[in-house]
Protein backbone atom coordinates (compact mmCIF):
# COMPACT_ATOMS: atom_id res chain seq x y z
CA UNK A 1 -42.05 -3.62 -3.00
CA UNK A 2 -42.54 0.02 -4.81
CA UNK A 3 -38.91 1.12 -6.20
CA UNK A 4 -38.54 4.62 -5.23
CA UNK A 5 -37.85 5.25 -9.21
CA UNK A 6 -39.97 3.13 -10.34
CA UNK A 7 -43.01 5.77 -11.22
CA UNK A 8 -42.41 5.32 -14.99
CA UNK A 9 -42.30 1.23 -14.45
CA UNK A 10 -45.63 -0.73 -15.29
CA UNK A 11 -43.61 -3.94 -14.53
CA UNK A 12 -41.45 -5.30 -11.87
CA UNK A 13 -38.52 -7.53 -12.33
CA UNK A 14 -37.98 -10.89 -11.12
CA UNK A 15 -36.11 -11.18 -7.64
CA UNK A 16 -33.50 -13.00 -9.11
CA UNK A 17 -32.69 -9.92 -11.70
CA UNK A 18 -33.00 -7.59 -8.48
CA UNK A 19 -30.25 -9.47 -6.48
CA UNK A 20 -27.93 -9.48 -9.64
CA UNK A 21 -28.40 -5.59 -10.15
CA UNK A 22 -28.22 -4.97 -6.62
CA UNK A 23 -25.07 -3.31 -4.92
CA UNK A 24 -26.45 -3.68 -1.09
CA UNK A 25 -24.66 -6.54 0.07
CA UNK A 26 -21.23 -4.21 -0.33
CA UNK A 27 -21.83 -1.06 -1.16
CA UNK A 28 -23.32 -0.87 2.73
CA UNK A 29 -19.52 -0.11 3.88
CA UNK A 30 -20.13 3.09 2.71
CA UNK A 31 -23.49 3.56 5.04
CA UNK A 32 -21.40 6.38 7.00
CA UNK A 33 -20.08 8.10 4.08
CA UNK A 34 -23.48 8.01 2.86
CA UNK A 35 -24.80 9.73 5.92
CA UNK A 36 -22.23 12.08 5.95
CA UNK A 37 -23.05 13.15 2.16
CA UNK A 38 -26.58 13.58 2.94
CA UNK A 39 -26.01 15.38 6.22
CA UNK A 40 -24.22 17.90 4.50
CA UNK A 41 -26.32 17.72 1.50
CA UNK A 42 -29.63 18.46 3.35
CA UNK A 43 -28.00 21.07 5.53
CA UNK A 44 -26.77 23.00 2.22
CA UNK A 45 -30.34 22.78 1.05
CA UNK A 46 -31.26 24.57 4.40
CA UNK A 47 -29.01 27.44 3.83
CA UNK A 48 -30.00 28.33 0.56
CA UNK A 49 -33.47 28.25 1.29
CA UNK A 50 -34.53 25.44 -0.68
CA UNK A 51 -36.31 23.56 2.27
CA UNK A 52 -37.40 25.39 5.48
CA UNK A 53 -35.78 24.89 8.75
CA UNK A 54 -38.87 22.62 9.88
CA UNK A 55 -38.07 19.96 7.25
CA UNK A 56 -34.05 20.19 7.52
CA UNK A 57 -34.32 19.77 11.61
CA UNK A 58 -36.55 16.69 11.00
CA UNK A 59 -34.45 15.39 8.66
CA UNK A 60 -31.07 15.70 10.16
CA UNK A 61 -32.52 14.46 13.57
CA UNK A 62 -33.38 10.84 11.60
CA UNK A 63 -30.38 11.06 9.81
CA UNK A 64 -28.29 11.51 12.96
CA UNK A 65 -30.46 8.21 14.60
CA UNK A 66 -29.37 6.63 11.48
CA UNK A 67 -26.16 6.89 11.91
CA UNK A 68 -25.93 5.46 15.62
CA UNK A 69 -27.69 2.39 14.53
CA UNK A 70 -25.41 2.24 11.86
CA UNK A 71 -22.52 2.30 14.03
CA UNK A 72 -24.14 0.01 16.83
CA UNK A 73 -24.89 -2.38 13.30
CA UNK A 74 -28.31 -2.23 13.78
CA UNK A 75 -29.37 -1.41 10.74
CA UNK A 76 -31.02 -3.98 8.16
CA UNK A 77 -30.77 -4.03 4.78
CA UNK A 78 -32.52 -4.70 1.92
CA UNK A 79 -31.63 -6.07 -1.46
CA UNK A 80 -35.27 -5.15 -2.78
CA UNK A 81 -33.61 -0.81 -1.93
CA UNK A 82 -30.79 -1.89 -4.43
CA UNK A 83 -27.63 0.16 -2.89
CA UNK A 84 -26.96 2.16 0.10
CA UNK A 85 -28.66 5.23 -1.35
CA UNK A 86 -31.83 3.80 -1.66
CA UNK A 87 -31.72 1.44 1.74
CA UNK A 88 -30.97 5.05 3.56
CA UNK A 89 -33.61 7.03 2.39
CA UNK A 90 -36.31 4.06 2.38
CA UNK A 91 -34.86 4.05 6.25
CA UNK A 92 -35.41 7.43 6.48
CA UNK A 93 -39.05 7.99 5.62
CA UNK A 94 -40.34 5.09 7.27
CA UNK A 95 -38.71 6.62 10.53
CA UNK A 96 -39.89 10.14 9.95
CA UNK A 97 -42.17 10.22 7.27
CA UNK A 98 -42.63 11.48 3.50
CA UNK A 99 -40.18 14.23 4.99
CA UNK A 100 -37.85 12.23 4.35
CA UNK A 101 -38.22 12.06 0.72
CA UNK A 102 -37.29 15.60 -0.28
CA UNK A 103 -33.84 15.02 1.15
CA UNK A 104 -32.74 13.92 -2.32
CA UNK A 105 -33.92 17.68 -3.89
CA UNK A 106 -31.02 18.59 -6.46
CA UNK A 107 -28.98 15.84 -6.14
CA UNK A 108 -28.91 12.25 -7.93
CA UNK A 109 -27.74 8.71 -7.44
CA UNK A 110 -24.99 9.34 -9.68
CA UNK A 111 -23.21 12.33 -8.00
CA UNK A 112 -24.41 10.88 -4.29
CA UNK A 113 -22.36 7.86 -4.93
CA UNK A 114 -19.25 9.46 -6.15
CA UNK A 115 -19.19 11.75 -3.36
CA UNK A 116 -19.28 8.69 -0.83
CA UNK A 117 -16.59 7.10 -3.01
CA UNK A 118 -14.67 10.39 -2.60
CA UNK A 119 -15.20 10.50 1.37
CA UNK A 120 -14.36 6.99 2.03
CA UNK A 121 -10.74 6.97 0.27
CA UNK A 122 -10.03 10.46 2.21
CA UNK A 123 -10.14 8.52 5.26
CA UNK A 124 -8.86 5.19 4.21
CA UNK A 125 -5.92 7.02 2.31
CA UNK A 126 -5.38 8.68 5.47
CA UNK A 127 -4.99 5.15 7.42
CA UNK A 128 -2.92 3.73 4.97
CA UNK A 129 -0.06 6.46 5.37
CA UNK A 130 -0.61 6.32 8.74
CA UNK A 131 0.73 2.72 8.82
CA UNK A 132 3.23 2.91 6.67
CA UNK A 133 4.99 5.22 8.77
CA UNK A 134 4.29 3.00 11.28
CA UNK A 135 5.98 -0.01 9.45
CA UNK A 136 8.46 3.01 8.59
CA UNK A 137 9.16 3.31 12.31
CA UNK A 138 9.28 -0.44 12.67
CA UNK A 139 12.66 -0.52 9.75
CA UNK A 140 14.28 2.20 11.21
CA UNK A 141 14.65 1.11 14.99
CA UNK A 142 15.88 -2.84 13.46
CA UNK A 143 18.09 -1.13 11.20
CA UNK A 144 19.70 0.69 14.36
CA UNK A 145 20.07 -2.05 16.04
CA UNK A 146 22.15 -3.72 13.23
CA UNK A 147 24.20 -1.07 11.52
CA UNK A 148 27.74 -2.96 11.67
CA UNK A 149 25.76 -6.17 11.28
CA UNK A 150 27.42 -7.44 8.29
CA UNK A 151 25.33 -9.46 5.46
CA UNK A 152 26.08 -10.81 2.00
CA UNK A 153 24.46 -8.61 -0.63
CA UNK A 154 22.76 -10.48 -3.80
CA UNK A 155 22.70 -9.89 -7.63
CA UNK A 156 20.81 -12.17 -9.06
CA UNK A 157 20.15 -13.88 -6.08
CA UNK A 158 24.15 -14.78 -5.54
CA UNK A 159 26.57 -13.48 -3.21
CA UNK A 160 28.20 -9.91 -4.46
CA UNK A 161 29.58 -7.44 -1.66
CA UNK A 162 29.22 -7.37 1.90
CA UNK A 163 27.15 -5.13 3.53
CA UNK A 164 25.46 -3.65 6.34
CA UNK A 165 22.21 -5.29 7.46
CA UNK A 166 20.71 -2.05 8.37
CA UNK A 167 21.65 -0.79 4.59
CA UNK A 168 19.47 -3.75 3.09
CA UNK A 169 16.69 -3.16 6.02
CA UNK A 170 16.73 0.59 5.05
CA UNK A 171 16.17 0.29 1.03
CA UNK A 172 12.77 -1.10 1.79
CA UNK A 173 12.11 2.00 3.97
CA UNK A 174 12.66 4.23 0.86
CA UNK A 175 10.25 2.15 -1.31
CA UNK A 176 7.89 2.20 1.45
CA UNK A 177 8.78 6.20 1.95
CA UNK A 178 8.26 6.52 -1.80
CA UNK A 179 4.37 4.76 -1.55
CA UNK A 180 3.58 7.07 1.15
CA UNK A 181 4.54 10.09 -0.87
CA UNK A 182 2.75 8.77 -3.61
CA UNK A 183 -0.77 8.40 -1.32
CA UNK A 184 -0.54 11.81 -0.24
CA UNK A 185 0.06 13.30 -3.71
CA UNK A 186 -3.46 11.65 -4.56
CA UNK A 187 -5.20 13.11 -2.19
CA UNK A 188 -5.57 16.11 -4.72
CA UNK A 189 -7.44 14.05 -6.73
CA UNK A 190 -9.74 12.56 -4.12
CA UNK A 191 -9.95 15.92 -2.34
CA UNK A 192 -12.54 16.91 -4.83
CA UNK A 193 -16.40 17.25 -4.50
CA UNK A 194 -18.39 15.67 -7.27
CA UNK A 195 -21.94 16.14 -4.97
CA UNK A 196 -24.07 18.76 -6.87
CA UNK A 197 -23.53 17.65 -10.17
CA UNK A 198 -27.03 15.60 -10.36
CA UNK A 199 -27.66 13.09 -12.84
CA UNK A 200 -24.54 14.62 -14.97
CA UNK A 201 -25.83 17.72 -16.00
CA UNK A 202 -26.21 19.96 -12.64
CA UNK A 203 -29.43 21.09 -11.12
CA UNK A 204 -31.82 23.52 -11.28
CA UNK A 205 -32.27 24.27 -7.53
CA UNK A 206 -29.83 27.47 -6.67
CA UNK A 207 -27.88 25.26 -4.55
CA UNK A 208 -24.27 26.15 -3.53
CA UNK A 209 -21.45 23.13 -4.41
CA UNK A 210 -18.73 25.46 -2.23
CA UNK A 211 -20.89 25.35 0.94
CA UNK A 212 -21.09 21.51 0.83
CA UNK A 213 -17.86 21.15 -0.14
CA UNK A 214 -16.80 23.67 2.74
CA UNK A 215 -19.03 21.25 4.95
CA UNK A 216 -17.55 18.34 3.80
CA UNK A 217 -14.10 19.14 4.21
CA UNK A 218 -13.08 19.43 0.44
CA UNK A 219 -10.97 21.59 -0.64
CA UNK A 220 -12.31 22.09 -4.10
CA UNK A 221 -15.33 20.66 -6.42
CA UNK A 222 -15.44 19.63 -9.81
CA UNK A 223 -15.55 22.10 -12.27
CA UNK A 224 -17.69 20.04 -15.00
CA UNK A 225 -20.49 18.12 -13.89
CA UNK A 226 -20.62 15.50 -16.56
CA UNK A 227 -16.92 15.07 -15.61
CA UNK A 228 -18.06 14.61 -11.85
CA UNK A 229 -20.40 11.40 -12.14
CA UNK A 230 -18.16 9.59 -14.46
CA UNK A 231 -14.71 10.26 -13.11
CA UNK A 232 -13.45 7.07 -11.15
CA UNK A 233 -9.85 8.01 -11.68
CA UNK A 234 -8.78 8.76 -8.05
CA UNK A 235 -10.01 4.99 -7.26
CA UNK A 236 -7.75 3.76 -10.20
CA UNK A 237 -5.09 5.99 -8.98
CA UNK A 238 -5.47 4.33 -5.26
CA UNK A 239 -5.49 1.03 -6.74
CA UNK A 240 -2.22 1.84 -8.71
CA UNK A 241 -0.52 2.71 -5.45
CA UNK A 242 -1.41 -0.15 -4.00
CA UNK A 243 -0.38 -2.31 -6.57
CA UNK A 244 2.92 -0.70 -5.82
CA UNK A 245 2.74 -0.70 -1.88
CA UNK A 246 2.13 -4.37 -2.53
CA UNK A 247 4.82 -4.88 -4.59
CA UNK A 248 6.84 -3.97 -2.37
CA UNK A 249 6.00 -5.42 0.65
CA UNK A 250 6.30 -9.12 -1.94
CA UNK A 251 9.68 -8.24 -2.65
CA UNK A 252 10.31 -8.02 1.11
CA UNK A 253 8.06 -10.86 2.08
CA UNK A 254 10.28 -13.41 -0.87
CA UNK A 255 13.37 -11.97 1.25
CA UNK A 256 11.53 -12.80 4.36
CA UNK A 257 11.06 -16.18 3.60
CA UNK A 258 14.36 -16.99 1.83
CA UNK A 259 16.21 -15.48 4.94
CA UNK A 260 14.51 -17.83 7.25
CA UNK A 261 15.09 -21.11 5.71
CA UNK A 262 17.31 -23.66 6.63
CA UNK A 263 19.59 -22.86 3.99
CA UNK A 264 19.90 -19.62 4.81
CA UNK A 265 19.02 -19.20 8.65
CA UNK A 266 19.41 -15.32 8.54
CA UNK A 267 16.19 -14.44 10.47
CA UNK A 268 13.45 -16.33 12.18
CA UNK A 269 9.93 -15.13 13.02
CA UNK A 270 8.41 -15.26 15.85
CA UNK A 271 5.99 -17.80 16.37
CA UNK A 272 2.80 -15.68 16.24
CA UNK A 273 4.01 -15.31 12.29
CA UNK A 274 4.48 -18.47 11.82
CA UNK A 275 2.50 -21.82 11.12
CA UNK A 276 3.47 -25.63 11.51
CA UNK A 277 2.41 -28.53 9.09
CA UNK A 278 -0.43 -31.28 10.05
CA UNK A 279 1.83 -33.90 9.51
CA UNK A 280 5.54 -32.53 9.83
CA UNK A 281 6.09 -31.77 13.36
CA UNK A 282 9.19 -30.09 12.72
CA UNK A 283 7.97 -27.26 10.22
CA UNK A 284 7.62 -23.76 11.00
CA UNK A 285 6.30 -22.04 7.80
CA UNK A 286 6.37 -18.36 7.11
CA UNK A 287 2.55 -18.58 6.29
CA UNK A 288 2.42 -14.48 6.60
CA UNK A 289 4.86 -13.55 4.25
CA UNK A 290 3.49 -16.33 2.08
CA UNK A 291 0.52 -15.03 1.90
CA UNK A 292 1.37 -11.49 1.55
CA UNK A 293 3.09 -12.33 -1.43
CA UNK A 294 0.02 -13.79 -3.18
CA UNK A 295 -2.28 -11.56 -2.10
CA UNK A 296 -0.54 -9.01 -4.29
CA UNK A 297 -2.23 -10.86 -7.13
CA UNK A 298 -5.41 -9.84 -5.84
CA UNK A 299 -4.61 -6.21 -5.77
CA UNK A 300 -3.19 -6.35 -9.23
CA UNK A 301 -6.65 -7.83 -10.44
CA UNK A 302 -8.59 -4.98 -8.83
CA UNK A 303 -6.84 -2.72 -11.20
CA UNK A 304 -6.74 -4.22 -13.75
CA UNK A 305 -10.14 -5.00 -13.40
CA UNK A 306 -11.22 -1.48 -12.98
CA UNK A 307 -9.45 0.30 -15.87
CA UNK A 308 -11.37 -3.00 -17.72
CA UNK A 309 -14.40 -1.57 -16.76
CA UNK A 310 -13.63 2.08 -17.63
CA UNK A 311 -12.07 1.68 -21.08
CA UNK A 312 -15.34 1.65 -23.23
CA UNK A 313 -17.68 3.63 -21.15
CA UNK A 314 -19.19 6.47 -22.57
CA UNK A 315 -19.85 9.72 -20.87
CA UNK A 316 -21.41 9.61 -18.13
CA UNK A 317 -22.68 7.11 -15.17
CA UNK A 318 -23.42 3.70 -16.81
CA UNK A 319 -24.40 0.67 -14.57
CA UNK A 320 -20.50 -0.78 -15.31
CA UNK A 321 -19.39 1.47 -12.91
CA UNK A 322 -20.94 -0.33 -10.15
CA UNK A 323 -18.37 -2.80 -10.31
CA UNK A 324 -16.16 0.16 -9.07
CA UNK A 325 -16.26 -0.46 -5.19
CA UNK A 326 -16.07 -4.37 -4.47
CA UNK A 327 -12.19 -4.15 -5.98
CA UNK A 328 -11.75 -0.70 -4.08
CA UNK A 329 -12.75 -2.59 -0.80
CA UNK A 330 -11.17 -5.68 -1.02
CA UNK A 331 -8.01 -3.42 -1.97
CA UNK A 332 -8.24 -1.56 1.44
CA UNK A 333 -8.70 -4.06 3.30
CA UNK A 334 -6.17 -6.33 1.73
CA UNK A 335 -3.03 -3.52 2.25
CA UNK A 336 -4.49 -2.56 5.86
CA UNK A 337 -3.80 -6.11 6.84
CA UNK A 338 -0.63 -6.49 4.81
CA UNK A 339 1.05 -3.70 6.81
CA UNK A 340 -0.36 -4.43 10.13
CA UNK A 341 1.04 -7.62 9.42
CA UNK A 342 4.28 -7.11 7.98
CA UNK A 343 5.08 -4.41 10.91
CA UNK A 344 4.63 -7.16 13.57
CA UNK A 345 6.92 -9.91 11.64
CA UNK A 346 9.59 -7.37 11.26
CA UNK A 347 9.41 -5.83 14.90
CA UNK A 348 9.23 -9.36 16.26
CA UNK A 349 11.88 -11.51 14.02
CA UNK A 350 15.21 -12.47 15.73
CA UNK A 351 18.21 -11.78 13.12
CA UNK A 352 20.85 -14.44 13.48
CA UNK A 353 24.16 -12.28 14.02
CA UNK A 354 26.38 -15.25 14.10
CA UNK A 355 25.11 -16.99 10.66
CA UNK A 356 25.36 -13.78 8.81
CA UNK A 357 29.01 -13.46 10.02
CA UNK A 358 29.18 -16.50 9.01
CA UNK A 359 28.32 -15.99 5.44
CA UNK A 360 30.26 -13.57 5.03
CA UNK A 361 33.61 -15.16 5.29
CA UNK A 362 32.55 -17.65 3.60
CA UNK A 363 32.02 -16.72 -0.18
CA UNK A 364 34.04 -14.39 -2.80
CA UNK A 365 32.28 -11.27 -2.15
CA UNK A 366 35.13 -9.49 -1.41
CA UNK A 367 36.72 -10.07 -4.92
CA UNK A 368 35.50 -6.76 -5.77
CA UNK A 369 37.81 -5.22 -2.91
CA UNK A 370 40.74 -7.33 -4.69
CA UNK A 371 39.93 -4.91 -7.96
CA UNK A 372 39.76 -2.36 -6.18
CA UNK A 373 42.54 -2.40 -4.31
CA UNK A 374 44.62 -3.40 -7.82
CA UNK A 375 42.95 -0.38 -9.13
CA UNK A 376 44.18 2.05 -6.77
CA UNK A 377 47.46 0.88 -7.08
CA UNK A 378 47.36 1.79 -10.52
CA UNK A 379 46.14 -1.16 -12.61
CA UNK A 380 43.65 -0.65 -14.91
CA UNK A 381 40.37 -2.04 -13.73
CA UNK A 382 39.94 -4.24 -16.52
CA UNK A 383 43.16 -6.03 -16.02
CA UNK A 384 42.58 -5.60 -12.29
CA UNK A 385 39.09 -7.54 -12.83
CA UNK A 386 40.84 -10.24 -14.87
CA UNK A 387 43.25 -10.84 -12.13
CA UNK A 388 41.19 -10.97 -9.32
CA UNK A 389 38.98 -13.38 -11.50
CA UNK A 390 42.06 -15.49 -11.59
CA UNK A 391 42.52 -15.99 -8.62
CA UNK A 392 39.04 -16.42 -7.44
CA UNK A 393 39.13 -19.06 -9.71
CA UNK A 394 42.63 -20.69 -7.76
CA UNK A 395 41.03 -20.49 -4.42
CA UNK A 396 38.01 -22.62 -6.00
CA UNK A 397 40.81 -25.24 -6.86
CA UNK A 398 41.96 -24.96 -3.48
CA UNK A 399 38.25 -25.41 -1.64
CA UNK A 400 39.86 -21.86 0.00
CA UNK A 401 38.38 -18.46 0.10
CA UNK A 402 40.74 -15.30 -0.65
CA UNK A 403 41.44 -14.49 2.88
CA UNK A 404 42.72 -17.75 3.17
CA UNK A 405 45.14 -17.67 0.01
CA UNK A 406 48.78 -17.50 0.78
CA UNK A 407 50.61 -13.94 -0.19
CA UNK A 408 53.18 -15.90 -2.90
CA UNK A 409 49.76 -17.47 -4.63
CA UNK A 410 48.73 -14.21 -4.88
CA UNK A 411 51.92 -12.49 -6.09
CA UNK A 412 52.36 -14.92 -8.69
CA UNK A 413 49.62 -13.26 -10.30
CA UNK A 414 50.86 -9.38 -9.58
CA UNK A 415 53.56 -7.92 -7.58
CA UNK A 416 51.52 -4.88 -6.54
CA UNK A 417 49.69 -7.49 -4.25
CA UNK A 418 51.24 -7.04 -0.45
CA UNK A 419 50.76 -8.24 3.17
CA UNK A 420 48.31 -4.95 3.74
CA UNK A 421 45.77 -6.82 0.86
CA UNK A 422 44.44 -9.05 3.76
CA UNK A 423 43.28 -6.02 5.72
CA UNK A 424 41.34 -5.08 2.83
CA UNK A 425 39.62 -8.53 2.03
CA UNK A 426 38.33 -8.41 5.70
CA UNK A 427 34.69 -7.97 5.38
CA UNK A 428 34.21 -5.39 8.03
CA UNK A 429 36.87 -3.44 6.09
CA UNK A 430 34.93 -3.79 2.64
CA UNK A 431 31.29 -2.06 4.04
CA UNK A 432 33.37 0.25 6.00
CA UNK A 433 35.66 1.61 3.24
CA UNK A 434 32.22 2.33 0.59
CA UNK A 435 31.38 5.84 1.88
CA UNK A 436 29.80 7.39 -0.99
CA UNK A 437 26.75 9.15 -0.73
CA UNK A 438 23.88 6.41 0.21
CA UNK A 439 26.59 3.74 -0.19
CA UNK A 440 26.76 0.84 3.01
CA UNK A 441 29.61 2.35 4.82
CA UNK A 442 29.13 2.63 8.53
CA UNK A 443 29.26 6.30 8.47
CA UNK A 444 26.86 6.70 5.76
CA UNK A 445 24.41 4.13 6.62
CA UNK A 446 24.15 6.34 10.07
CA UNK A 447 23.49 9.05 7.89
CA UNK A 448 21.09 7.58 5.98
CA UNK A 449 19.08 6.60 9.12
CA UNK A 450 19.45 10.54 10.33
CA UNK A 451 17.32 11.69 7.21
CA UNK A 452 15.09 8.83 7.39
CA UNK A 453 14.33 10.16 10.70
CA UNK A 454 13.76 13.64 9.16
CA UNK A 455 11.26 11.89 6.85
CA UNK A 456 9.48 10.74 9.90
């Protein structure tokens, strides 16, 4: 088959070489984007005079049937067109003719493909935050429902204070708030039109970059063309944010599956989040979370893989840069289903109440109260810390708790120590009493979920 470049070729390559170089068999997710572009490209070229009204018509009337095969998939193609560019406009003139061939006037491969690039994260971005507030949503009616739910908080993965439930919910919301801020600020970036920059050096047809641009819904265009074929940064920027979206959602998905084993038996998922084994009838695995978790790898490697790609590339397009889009897609797709996911196993798990209280009277996370409560009595909190630590350290003698240990056990290590001491130790008392500003307390978790609202 004749490349549409090839005019300058006296040879062809082997088929093998063609399906290597090829981009077809996934650059055709952008076949809408790639419409669009050209749409709005031809149209431009309308209004400035640079093809008459008989040639735009015909050509946006195949470009429009185009698209509806596109979106009824009826459309075939071919890796012997390369990419998506090619596959279109080969489309295009077999369905209308040679017309079809001055639809790329003034305009190259190199800025056509950045501007579909540029049109496909505005909408995908636009999904994303979408369900994140959605998981957002999600947090903030569990966390209702368990505001004076009381749960051991961890350092280092061992007991240290009591808190609210809702409090540890809501600190994933703010991560999660965070990543959503952080995909709208980059939407400045992708918000910009590189289409009309040709090859890298502009054009000679008096076409008009703000009237596509205008048509296109961008808000600005690149001010240096060279600048406009070779920048990829908004795609490393999404990937960064998703690195960190994904992150995140890991940290909660470890918690996830921690909380709901047997040792711990804080949560359990329901059953469409869950798997069982092929030969231990009794399993129920939290294959979701699991596998949210490691498919933050994946994401990572996109990035990295892309700012690989980008480091020794010189000004402008080279051929690298067509290993741009595979990582970009697998990305989306990848933290789509991570937070469709995620929002389901949280909306649908089951928090075990009773185990939590449980837990909570049964550990020395209310030895900080202890120091406290020395403290405010007027011992210094160093000596207040070594007492406490004392008598932690009796009760472990004991196989007792501090709750349980008798007033004169405690008095034998300070005489400030009275019967009010066992109000404090109460772990209801301990989240209720911390009422500093985005602290667990009752009053200020309630709070919290008032501005978290706001945010919504």
């Amino acid at each position: 088959m004749t490349k549409l470049w090839g005019g300058r070729f006296q040879k062809s390559a082997e088929n093998w070489v063609d399906e290597f170089g090829a981009s077809i068999g996934f650059d055709q997710q952008l076949v809408l984007e790639d419409i669009e572009g050209s749409v709005a490209h031809v149209t431009m070229l309308g209004h400035q005079g640079i093809l008459d009204s008989k040639d735009v018509e015909q050509i946006l009337g195949g470009l429009h049937e185009l698209k509806s095969k596109a979106e009824a998939g009826e459309l075939e193609f071919s890796v012997a067109n390369e990419d998506i560019h090619l596959n279109i406009e080969k489309m295009l003139t077999d369905l209308i003719g040679p017309v079809g061939g001055k639809l790329h006037t003034g305009r190259s491969r190199n800025d056509q493909v950045a501007t579909d690039m540029h049109l496909f994260l505005k909408k995908r971005v636009v999904e994303v935050v979408g369900l994140i507030e959605t998981f957002q949503k999600t947090i903030l009616d569990k966390a209702e429902q368990h505001v004076e739910t009381i749960a051991p908080g961890y350092t280092h993965l061992q007991r240290a204070q009591p808190i609210s439930f809702a409090h540890h919910l809501m600190a994933y919301f703010w991560m999660l708030e965070r990543d959503k801020e952080r995909f709208n600020e980059s939407m400045k970036r992708i918000d910009i039109l590189p289409l009309g920059a040709g090859a890298m050096a502009g054009t000679t047809f008096p076409i008009d970059r703000e009237k596509s641009a205008e048509l296109l819904g961008f808000s600005k265009v690149y001010a240096n063309s060279m600048d406009a074929v070779s920048d990829r940064d908004f795609i490393v920027e999404f990937l960064s944010n998703s690195s960190l979206l994904m992150t995140h959602l890991s940290r909660f998905a470890e918690e996830i599956i921690i909380w709901s084993t047997d040792e711990f038996k804080f949560i359990e998922l329901d059953d469409a989040f869950s798997t069982g084994s092929s030969i231990m009838p009794q399993k129920k695995n939290p294959d979701m979370a699991e596998l949210i978790r490691g498919k933050t790898g994946r994401v990572y490697g996109n990035l990295i893989g892309l700012l690989t790609v980008l480091k020794g590339t010189p000004l402008t397009y080279n051929k690298d840069m067509q290993e741009d889009k595979e990582g970009m897609f697998d990305t989306v797709h990848t933290i789509i289903g991570a937070l469709k996911i995620f929002e389901g196993m949280i909306r649908t798990m089951t928090v075990n109440t009773e185990r939590l209280h449980s837990a909570v009277h049964s550990d020395f996370s209310n030895a900080t109260e202890l120091a406290d409560y020395l403290a405010t009595k007027g011992m210094p909190f160093r000596e207040a810390h070594e007492v406490t630590g004392k008598l932690v350290f009796t009760c472990i003698q004991k196989g007792i708790y501090l709750l349980d240990l008798p007033i004169e056990d405690m008095k034998k290590e300070s005489n400030l120590i009275e019967e009010d001491v066992y109000d404090v130790l109460k772990p209801e008392a301990a989240v209720r009493r911390r009422h500093s500003l985005g602290g667990t307390g009752f009053d200020q978790v309630r709070l919290q979920l008032e501005k978290a609202k706001a945010c919504l």
